[in-house]
N, C-alpha and C. Protein backbone atom coordinates (compact mmCIF):
# COMPACT_ATOMS: atom_id res chain seq x y z
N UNK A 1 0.84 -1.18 0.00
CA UNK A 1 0.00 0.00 0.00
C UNK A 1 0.88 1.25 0.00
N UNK A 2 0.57 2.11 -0.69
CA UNK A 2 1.48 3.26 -1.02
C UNK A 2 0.96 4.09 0.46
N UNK A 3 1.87 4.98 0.64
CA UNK A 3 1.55 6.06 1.80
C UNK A 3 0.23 6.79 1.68
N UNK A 4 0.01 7.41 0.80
CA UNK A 4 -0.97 8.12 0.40
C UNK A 4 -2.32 7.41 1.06
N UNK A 5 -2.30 6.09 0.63
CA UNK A 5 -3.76 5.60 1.02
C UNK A 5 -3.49 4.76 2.55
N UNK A 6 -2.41 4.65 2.85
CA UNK A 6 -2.50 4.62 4.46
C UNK A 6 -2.93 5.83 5.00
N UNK A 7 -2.68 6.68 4.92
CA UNK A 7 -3.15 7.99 4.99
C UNK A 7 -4.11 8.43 5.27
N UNK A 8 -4.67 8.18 3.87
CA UNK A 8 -6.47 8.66 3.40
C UNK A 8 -6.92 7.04 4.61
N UNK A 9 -6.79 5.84 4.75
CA UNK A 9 -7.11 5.20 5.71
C UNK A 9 -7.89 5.88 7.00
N UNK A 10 -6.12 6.43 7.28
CA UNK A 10 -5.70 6.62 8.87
C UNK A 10 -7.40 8.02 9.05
N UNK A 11 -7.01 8.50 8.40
CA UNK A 11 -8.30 9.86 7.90
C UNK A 11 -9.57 9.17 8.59
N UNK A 12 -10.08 8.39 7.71
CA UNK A 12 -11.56 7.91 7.52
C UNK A 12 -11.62 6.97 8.62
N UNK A 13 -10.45 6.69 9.72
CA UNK A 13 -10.59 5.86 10.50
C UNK A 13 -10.71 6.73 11.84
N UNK A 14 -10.24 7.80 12.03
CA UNK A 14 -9.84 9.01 13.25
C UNK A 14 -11.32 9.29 12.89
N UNK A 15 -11.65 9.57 11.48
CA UNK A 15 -12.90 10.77 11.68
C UNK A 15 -14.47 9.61 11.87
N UNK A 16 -14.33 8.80 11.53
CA UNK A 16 -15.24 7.31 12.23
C UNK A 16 -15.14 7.23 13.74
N UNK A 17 -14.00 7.53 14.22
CA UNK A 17 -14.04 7.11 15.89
C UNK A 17 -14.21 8.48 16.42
N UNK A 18 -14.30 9.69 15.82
CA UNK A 18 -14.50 11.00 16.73
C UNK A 18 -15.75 11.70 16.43
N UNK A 19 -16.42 11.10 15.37
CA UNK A 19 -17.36 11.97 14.52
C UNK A 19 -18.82 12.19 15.73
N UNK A 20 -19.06 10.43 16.68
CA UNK A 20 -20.28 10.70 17.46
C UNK A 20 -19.98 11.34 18.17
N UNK A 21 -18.82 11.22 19.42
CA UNK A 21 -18.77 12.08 20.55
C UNK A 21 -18.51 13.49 20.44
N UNK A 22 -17.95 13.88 19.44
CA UNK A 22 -18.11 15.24 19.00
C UNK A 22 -19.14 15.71 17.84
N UNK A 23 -19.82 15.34 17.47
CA UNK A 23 -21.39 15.74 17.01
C UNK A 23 -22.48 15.84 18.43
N UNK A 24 -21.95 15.12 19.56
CA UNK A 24 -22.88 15.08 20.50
C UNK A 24 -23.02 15.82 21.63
N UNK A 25 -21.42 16.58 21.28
CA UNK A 25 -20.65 17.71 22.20
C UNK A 25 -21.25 19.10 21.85
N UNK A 26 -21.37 19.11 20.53
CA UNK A 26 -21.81 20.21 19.55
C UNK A 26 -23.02 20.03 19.49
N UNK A 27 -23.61 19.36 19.76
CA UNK A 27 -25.41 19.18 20.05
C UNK A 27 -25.66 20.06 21.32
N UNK A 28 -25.29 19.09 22.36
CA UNK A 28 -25.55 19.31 23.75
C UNK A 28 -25.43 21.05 23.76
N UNK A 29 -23.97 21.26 23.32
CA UNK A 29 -23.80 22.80 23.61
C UNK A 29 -25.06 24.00 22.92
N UNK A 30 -25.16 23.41 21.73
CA UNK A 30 -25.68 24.06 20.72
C UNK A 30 -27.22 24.35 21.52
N UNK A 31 -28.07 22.88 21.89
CA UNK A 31 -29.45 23.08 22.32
C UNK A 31 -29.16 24.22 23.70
N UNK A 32 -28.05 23.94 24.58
CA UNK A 32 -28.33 24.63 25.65
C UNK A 32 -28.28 26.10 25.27
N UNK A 33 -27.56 26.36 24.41
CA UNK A 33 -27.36 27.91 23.53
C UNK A 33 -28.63 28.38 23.47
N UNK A 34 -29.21 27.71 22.72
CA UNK A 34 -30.56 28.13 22.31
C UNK A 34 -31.76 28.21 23.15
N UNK A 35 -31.53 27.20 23.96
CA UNK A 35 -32.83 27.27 25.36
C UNK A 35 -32.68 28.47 26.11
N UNK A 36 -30.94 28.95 26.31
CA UNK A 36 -31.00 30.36 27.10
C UNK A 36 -31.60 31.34 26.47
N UNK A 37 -31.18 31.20 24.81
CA UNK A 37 -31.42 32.27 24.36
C UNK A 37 -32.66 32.63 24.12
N UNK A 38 -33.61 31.85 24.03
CA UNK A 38 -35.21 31.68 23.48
C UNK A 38 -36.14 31.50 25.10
N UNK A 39 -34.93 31.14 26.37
CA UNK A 39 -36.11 31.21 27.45
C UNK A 39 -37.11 30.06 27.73
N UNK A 40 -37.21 29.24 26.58
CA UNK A 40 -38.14 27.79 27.02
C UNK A 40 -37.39 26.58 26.10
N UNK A 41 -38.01 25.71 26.43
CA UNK A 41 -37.82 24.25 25.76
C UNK A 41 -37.85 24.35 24.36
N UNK A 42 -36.94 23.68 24.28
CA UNK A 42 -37.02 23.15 22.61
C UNK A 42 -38.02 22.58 22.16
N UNK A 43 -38.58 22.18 20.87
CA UNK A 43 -39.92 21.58 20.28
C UNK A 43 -38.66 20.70 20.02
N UNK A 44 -39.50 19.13 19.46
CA UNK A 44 -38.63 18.00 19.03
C UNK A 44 -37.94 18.48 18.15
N UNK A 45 -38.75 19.07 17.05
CA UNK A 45 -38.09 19.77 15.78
C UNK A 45 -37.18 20.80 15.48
N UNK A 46 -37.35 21.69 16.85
CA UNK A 46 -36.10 22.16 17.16
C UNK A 46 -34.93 21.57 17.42
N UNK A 47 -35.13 20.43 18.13
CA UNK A 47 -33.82 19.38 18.70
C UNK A 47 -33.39 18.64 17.62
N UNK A 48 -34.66 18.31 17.05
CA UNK A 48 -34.08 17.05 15.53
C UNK A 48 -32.81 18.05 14.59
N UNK A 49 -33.46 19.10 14.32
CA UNK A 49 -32.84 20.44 13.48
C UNK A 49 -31.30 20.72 14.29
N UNK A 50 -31.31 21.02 15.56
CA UNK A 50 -29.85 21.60 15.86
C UNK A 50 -28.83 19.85 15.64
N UNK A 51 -29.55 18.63 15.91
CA UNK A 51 -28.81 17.65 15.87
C UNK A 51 -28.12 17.22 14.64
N UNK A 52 -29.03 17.18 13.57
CA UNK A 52 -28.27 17.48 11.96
C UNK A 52 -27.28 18.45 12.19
N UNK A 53 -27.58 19.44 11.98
CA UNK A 53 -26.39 21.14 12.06
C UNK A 53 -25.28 20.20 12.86
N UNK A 54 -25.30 19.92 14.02
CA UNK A 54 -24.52 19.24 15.05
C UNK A 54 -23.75 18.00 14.17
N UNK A 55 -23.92 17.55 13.45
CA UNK A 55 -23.73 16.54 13.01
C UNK A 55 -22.91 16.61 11.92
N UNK A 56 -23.42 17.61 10.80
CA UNK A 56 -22.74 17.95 10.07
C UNK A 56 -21.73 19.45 10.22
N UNK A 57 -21.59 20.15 11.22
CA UNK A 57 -20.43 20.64 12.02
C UNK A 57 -19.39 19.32 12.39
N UNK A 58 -19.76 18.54 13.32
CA UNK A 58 -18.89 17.42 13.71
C UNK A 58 -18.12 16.96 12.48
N UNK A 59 -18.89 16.33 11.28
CA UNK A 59 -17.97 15.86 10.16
C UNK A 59 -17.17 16.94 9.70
N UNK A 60 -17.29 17.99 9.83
CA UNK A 60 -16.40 19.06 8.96
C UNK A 60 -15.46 19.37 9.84
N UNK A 61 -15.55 19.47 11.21
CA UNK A 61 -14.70 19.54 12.49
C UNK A 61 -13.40 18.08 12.76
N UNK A 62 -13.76 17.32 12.79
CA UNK A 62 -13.36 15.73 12.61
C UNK A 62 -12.72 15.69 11.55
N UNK A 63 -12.44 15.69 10.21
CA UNK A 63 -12.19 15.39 9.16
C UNK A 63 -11.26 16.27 9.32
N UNK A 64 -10.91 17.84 9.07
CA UNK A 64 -10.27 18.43 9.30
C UNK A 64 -9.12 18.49 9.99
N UNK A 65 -9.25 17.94 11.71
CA UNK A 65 -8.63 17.51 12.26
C UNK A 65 -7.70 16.42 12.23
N UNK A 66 -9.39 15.26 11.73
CA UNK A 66 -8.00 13.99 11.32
C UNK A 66 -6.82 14.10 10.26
N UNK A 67 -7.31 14.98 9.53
CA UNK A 67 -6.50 15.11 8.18
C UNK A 67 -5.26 16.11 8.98
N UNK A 68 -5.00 17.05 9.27
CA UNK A 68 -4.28 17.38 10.04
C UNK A 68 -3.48 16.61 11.16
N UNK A 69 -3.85 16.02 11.85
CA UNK A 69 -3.29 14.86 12.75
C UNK A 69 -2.22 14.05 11.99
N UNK A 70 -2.70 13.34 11.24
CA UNK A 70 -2.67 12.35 10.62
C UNK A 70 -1.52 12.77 9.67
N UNK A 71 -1.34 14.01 9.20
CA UNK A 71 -0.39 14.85 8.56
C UNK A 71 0.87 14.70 9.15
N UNK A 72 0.43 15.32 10.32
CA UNK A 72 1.62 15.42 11.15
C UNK A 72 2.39 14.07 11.58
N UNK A 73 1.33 13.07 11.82
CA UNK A 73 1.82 12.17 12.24
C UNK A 73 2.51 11.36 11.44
N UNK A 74 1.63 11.15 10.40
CA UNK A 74 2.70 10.42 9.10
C UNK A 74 3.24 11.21 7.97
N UNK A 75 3.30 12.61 8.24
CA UNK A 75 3.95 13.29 6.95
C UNK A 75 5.53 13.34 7.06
């Protein structure tokens, strides 16, 4: 296997093992943001809604990182 795709591996394997607990970090924070700011409870659909956003923050957060990490580590 050439470096490159150990690499791109190491990537898709960091951002697989970090992607839930930090989509869930960025949830949590995100709903409590919004409950201060709005004063009451979330509707489900409010929660379903910040958990996507949350989710797809996390992959763009994660990926980034791993790719960076992963740079460093095997560049």
């Amino acid at each position: 296997m050439s470096q490159l795709t150990v690499y791109w591996l190491w990537v898709i394997a960091l951002t697989a093992a970090l992607i839930y607990p930090v989509s869930r970090l960025i949830w949590v924070f995100s709903v409590r943001r919004l409950q201060k700011k709005l004063q009451k409870s979330l509707s489900s659909d409010e929660i379903k809604g910040q958990k996507n956003r949350a989710y797809l923050i996390g992959i763009i957060v994660c990926l980034a990182f791993s790719m960076l990490f992963n740079y460093r580590l095997l560049g």
